[in-house]
Protein backbone atom coordinates (compact mmCIF):
# COMPACT_ATOMS: atom_id res chain seq x y z
CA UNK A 1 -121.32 -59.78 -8.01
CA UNK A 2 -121.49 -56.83 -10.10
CA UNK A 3 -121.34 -56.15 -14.00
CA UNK A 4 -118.76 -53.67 -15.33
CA UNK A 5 -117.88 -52.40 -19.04
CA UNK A 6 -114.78 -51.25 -20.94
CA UNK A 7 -112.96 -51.59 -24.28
CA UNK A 8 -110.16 -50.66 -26.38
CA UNK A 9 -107.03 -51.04 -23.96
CA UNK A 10 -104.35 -51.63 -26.45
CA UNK A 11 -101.74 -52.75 -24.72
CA UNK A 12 -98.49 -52.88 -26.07
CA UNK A 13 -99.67 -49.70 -27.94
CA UNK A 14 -96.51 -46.96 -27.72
CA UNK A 15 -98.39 -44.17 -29.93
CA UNK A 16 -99.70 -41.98 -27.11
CA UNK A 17 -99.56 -38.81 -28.79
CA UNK A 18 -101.94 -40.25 -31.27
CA UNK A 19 -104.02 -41.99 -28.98
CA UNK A 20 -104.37 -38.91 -27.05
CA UNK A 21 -103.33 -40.60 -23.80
CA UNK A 22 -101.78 -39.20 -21.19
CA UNK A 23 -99.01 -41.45 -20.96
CA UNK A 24 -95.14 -41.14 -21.65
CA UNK A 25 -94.16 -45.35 -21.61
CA UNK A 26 -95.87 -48.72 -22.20
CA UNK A 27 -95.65 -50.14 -18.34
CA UNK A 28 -96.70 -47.23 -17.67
CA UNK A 29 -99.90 -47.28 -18.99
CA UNK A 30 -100.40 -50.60 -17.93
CA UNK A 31 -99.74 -49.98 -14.60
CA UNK A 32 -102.32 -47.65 -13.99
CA UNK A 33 -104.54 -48.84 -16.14
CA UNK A 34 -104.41 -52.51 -14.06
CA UNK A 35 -104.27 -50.06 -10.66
CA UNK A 36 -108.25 -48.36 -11.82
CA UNK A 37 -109.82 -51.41 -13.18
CA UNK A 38 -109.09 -52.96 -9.89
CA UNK A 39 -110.04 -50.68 -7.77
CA UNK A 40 -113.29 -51.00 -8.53
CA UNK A 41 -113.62 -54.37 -10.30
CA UNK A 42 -113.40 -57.56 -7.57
CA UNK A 43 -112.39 -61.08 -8.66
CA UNK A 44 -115.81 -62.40 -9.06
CA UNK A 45 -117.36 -59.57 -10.68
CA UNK A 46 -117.89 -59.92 -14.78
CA UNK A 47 -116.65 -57.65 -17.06
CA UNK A 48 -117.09 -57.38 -20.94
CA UNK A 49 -114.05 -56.38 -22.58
CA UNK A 50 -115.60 -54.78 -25.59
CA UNK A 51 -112.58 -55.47 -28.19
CA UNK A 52 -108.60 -54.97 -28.86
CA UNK A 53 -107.38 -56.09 -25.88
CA UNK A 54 -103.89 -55.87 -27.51
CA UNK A 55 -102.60 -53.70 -29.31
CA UNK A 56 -102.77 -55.25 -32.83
CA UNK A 57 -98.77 -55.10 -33.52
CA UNK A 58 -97.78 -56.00 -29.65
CA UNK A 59 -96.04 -59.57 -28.97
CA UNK A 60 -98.37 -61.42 -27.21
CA UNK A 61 -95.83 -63.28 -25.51
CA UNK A 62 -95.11 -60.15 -23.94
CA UNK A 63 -98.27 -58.29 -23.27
CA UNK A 64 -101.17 -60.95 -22.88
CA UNK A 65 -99.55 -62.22 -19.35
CA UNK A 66 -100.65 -58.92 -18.15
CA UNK A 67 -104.78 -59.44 -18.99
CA UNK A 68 -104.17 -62.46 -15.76
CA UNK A 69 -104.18 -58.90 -13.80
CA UNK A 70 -107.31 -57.55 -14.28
CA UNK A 71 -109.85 -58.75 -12.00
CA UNK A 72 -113.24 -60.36 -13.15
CA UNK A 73 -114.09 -63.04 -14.83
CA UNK A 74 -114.06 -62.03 -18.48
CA UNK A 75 -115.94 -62.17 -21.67
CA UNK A 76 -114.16 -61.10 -24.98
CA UNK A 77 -116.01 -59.06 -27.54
CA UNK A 78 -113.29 -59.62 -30.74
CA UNK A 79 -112.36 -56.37 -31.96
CA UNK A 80 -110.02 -55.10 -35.34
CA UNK A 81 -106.80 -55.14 -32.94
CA UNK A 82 -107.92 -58.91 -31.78
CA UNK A 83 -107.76 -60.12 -35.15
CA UNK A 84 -103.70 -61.53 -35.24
CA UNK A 85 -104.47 -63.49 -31.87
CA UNK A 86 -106.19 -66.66 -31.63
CA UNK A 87 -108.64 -67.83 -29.06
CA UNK A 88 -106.35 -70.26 -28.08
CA UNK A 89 -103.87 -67.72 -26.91
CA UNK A 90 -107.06 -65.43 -25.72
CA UNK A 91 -108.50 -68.87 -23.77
CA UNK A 92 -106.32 -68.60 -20.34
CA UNK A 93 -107.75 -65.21 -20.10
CA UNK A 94 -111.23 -65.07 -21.23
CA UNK A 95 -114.44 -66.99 -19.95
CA UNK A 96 -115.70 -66.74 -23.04
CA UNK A 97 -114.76 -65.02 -26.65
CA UNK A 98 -117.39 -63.87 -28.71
CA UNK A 99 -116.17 -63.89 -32.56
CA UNK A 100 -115.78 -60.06 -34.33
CA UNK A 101 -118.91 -58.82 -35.61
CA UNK A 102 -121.50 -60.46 -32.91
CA UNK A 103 -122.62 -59.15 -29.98
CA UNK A 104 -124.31 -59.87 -26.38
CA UNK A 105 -128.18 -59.37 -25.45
CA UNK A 106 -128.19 -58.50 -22.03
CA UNK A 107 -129.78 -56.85 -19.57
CA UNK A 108 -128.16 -54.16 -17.24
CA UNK A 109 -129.38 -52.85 -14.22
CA UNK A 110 -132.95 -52.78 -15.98
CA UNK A 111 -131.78 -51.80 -19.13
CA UNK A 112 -132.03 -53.75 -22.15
CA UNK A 113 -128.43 -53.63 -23.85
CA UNK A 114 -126.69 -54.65 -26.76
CA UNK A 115 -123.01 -55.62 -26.26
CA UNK A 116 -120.33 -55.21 -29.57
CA UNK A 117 -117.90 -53.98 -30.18
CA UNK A 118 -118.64 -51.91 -33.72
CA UNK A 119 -121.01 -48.60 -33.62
CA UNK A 120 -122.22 -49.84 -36.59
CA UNK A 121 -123.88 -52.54 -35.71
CA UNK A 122 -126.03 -51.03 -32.78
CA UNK A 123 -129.53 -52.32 -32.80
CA UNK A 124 -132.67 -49.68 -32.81
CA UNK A 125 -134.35 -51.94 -30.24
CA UNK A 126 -131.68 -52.20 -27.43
CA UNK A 127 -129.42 -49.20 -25.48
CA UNK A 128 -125.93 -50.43 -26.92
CA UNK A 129 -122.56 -50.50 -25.95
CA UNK A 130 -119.59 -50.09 -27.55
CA UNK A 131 -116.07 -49.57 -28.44
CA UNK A 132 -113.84 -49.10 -31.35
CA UNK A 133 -113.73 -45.36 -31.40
CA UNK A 134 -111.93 -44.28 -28.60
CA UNK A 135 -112.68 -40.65 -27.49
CA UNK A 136 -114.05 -39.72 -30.83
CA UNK A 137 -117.28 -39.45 -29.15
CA UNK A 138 -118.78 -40.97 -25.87
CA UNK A 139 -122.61 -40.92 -26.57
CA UNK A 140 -125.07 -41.08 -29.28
CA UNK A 141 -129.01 -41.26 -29.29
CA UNK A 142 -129.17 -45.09 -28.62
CA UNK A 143 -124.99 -45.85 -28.02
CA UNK A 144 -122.69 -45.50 -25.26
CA UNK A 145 -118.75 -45.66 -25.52
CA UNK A 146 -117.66 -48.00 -23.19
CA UNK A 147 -113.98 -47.53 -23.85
CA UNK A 148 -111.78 -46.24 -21.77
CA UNK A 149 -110.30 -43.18 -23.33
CA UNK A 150 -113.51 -41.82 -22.63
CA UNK A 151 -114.11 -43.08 -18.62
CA UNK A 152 -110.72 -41.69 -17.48
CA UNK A 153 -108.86 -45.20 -17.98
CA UNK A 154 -111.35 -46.81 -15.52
CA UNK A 155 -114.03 -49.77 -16.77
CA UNK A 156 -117.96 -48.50 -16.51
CA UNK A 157 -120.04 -49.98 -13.92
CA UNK A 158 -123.21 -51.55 -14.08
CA UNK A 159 -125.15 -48.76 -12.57
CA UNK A 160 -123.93 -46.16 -14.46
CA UNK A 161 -125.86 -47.46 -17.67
CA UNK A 162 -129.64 -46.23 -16.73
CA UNK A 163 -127.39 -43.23 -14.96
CA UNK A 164 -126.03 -42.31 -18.80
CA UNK A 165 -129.63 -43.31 -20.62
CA UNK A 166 -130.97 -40.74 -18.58
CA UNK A 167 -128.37 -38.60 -19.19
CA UNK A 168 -128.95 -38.87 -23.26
CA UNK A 169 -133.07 -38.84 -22.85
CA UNK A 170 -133.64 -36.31 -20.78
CA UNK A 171 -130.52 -33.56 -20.32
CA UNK A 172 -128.19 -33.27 -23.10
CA UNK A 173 -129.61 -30.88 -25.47
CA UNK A 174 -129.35 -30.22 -29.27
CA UNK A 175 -125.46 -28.84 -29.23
CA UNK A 176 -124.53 -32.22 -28.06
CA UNK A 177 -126.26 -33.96 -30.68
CA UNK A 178 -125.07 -31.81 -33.44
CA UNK A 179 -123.85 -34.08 -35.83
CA UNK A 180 -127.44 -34.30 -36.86
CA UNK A 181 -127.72 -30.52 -38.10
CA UNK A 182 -128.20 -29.54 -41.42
CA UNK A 183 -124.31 -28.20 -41.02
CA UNK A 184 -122.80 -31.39 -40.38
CA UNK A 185 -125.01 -33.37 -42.20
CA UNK A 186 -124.38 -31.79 -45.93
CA UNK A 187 -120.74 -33.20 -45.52
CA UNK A 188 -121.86 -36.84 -44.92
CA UNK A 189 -121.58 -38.06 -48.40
CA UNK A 190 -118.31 -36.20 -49.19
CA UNK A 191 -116.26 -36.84 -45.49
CA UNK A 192 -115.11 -39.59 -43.55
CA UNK A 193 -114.36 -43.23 -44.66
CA UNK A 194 -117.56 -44.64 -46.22
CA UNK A 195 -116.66 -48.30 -44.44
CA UNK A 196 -116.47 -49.60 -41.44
CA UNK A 197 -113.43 -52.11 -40.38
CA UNK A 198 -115.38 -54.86 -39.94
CA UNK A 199 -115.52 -56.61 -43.55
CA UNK A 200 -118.23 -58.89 -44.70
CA UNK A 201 -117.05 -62.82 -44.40
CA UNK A 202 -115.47 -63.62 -47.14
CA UNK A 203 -114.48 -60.30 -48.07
CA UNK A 204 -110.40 -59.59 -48.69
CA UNK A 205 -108.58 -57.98 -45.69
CA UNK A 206 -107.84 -54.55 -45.65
């Protein structure tokens, strides 16, 4: 049995052009993303499904059916897109659902990870994994982008974690970590949302 990654599929989702997906139709996408998660994902292998399995507008009466084709046994990591579908609809599909905002420890292939679905709640003490932002960006210092806008529509396997850790420790140099120079960093207070879209319980949806 092996481990494997991903996040962020969307289905039902029809804006390609923003999603910068190379796609022209819904069963399209579908199709081949079903047709790469399956070729290397077997039946008894687990996979995390780091958030928004749907798309947060599709009919679930017409898109969910089509999680049944992904191989694995699978554990949901709720996501923004999640939020207008129950477990009980996400129960046929899902071992287990984890609720929006938590996370998993576990370890991978040696590494010591943090599972969520939200950047911004990466731990300083684990290598985490995540979703939410599809090709934005694909590593940080301590994250990795699990989703699949960023792995060529395919889920990441388990030994490919300590292969990207190594990647981010020891190769990339400082033009891939530039959002940390002085260049970028004098627009942090005066660019870019200053929230995230996971609210604080209680807190009024946005």
């Amino acid at each position: 049995m092996k481990t494997f990654l991903t996040a962020d599929w969307h289905i039902g989702e029809e804006r390609f052009e923003l999603m910068q997906r190379p796609f022209r139709a819904v069963a399209e996408y579908i199709d081949a993303l079903v047709a790469h998660h399956n070729a290397a994902v077997a039946p008894d292998d687990l996979v995390y499904v780091n958030g928004d399995v749907l798309y947060q507008k599709a009919s679930p009466e017409e898109f969910l059916p089509h999680v049944a084709r992904f191989h694995g046994r699978k554990i949901l990591l709720r996501g923004n897109h999640d939020r207008p579908f129950t477990d009980v609809q996400f129960a046929p599909y899902f071992e287990r659902i984890v609720p929006e905002g938590e996370g998993i420890d576990v370890t991978i292939a040696g590494v010591p990870c943090f599972i969520t679905h939200y950047p911004s709640l990466a731990r300083e003490d684990r290598f985490n994994l995540v979703g939410h932002i599809h090709s934005a960006w694909k590593f940080q210092l301590n994250s990795l982008n699990v989703g699949v806008d960023v792995h060529h529509f395919r889920p990441v396997a388990e030994e490919q974690i300590p292969f990207f850790l190594e990647a981010i420790e020891s190769f990339y140099d400082l033009d891939v970590w530039t959002a940390y120079q002085p260049a970028n960093q004098a627009h942090f207070a005066t660019r870019g949302k200053k929230s995230t879209y996971l609210k604080p319980k209680g807190s009024p949806a946005e």
